[in-house]
C-alpha atoms as a PDB file:
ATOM      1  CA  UNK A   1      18.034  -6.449  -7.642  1.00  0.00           C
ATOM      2  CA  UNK A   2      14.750  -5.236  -6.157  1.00  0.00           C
ATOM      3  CA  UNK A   3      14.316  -1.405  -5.216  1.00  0.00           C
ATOM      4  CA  UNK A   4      12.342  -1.124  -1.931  1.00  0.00           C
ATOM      5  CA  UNK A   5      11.781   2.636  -0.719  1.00  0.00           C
ATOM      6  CA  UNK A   6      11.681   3.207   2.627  1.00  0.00           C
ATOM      7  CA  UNK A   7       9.515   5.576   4.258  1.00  0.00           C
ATOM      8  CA  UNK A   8      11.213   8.062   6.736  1.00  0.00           C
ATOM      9  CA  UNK A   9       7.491   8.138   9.013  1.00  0.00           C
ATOM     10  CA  UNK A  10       4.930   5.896  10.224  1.00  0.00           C
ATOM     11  CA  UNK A  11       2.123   5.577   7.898  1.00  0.00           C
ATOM     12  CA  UNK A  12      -1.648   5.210   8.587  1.00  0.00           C
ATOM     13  CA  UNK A  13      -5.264   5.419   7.319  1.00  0.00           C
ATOM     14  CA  UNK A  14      -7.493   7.424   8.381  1.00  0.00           C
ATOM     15  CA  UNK A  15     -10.540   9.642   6.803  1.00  0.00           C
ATOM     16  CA  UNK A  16      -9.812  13.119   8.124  1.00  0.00           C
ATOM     17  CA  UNK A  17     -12.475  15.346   7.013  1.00  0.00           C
ATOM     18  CA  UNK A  18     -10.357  19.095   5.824  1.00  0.00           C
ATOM     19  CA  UNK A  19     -10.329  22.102   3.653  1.00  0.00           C
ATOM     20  CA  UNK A  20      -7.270  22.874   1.705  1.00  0.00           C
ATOM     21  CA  UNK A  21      -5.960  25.019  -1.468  1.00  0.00           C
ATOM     22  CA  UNK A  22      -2.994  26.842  -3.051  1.00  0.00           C
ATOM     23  CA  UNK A  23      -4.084  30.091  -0.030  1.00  0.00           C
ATOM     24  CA  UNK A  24      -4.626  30.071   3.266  1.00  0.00           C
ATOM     25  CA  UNK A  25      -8.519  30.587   2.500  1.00  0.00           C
ATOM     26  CA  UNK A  26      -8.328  26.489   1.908  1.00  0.00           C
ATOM     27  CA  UNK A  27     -11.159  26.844  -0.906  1.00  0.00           C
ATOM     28  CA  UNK A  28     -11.626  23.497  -1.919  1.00  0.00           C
ATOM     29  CA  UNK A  29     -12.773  20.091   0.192  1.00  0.00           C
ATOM     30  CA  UNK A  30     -10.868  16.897   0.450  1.00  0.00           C
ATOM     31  CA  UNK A  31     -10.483  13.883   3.160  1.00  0.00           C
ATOM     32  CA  UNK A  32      -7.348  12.759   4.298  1.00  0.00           C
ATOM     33  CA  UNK A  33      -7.288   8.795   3.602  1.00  0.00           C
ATOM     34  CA  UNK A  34      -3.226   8.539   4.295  1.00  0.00           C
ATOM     35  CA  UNK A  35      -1.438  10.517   7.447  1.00  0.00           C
ATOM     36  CA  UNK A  36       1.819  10.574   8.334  1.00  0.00           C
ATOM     37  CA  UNK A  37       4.763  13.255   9.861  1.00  0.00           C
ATOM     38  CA  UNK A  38       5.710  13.978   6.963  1.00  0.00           C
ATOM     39  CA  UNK A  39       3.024  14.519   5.103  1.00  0.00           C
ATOM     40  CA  UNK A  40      -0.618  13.032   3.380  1.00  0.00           C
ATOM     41  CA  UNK A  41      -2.869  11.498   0.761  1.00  0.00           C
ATOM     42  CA  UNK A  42      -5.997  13.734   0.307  1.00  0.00           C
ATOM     43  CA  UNK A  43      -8.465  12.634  -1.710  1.00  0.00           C
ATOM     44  CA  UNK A  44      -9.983  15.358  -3.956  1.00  0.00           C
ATOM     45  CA  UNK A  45     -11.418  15.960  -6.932  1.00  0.00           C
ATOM     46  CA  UNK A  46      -9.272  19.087  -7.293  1.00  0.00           C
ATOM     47  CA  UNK A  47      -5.902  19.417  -8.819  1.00  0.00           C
ATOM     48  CA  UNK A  48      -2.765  21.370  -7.893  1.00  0.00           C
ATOM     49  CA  UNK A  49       0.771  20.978  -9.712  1.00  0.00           C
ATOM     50  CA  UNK A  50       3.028  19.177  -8.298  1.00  0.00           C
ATOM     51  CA  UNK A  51       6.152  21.342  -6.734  1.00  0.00           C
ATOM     52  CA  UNK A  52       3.119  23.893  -5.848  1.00  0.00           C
ATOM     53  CA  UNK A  53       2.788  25.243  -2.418  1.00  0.00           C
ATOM     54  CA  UNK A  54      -0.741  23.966  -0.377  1.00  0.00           C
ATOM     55  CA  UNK A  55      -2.462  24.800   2.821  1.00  0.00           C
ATOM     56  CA  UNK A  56      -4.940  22.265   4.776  1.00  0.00           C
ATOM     57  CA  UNK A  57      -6.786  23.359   7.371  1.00  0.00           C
ATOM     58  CA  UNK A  58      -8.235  20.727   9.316  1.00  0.00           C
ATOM     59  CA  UNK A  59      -8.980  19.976  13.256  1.00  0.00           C
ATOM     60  CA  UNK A  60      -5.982  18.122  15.349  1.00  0.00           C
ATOM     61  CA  UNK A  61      -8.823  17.480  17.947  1.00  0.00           C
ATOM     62  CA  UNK A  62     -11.266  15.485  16.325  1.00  0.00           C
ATOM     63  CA  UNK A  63     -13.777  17.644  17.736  1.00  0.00           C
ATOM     64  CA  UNK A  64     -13.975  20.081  15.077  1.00  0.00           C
ATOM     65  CA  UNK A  65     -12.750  23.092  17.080  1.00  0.00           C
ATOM     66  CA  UNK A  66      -9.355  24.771  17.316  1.00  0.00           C
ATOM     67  CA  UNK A  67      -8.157  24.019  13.058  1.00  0.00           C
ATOM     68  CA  UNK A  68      -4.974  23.917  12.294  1.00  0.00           C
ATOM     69  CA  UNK A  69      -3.658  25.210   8.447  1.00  0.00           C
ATOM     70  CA  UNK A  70      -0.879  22.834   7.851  1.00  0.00           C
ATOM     71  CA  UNK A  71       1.435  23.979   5.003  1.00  0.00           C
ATOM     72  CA  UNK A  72       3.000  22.046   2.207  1.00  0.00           C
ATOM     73  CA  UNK A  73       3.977  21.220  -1.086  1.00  0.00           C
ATOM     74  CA  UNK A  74       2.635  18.430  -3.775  1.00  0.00           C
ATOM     75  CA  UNK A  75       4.709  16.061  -3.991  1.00  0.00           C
ATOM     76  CA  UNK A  76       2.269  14.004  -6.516  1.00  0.00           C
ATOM     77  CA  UNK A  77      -1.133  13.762  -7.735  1.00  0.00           C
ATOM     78  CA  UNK A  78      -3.253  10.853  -8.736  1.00  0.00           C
ATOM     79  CA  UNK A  79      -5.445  11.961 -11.036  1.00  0.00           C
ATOM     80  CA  UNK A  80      -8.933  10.939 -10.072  1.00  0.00           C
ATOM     81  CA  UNK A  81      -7.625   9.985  -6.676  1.00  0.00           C
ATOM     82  CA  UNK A  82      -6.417  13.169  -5.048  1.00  0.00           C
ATOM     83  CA  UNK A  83      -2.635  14.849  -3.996  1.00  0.00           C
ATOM     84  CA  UNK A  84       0.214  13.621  -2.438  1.00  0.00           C
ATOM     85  CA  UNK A  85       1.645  16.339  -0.130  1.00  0.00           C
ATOM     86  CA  UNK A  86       4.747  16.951   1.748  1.00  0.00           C
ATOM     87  CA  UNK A  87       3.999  18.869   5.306  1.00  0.00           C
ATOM     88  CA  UNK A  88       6.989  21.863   5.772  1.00  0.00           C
ATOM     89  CA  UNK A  89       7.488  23.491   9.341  1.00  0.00           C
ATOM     90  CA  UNK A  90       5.227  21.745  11.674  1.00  0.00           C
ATOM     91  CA  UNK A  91       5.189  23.130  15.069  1.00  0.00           C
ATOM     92  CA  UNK A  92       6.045  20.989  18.093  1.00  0.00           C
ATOM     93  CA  UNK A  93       2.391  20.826  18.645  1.00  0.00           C
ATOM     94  CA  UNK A  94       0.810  20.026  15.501  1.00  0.00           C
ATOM     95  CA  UNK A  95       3.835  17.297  15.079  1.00  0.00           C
ATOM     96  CA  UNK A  96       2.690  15.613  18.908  1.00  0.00           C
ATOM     97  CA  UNK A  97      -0.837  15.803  17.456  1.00  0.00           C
ATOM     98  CA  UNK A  98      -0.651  13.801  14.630  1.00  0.00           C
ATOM     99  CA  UNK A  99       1.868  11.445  16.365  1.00  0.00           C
ATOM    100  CA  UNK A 100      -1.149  11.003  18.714  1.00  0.00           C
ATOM    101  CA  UNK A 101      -3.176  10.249  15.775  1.00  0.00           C
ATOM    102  CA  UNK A 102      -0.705   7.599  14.289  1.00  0.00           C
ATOM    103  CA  UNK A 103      -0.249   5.731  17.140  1.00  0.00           C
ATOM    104  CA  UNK A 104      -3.973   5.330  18.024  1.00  0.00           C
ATOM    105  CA  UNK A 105      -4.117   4.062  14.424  1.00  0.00           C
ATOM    106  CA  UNK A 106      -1.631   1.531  14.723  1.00  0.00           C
ATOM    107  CA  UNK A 107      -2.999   0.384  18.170  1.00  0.00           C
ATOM    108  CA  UNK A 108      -5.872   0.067  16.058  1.00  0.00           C
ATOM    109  CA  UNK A 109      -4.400  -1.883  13.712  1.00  0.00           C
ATOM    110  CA  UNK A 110      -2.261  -3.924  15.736  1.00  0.00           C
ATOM    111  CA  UNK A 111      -5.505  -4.922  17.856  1.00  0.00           C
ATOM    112  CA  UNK A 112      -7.552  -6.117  14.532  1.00  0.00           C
ATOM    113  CA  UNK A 113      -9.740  -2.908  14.882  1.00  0.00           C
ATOM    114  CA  UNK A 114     -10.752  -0.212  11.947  1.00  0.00           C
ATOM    115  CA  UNK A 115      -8.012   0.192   9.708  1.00  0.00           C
END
């Protein structure tokens, strides 16, 4: 019998320049290349544990201006590739804003445009 995990969000790529590390300060540099509600794929030469607790700041805008620091937890890491991370408490606002971002993704997608 085949095991097929589903996923509880939307996925989609993207390459979200951000900032991110185990303090608010977000010391170290990654891109997101995988968004979703519930969390993200940044790829980063950088390691944290998985279980440990993460901040990524990065703009909701697109425009660089009004950043964000997201909080979560590692979920995984693929080493050479980046972290897996979980998001924990979004706000209503920061949860709209990346469903904005999904969905103009999949339109994306759906339309045969960048992926």
């Amino acid at each position: 019998m085949a095991f097929t995990k589903e996923r509880r969000h939307p996925r989609a790529k993207v390459s979200i320049p951000v900032n991110w590390g185990t303090a608010p300060n977000c010391g170290f540099e990654g891109v997101i290349a995988i968004l979703g509600l519930g969390g993200c794929l940044i790829k980063t030469h950088m390691y944290a544990p998985k279980g440990h607790v993460v901040f990524i700041r990065m703009s909701l805008n697109g425009e660089g201006q009004g950043a964000s620091i997201l909080r979560g937890h590692v979920k995984y890491e693929m080493d050479g590739i980046g972290l897996g991370v979980e998001f924990e408490g979004l706000t209503e606002e920061e949860q709209k804003t990346i469903g904005d971002i999904l969905e103009l993704q999949l339109q994306n997608r759906e339309k045969g445009g960048k992926k």
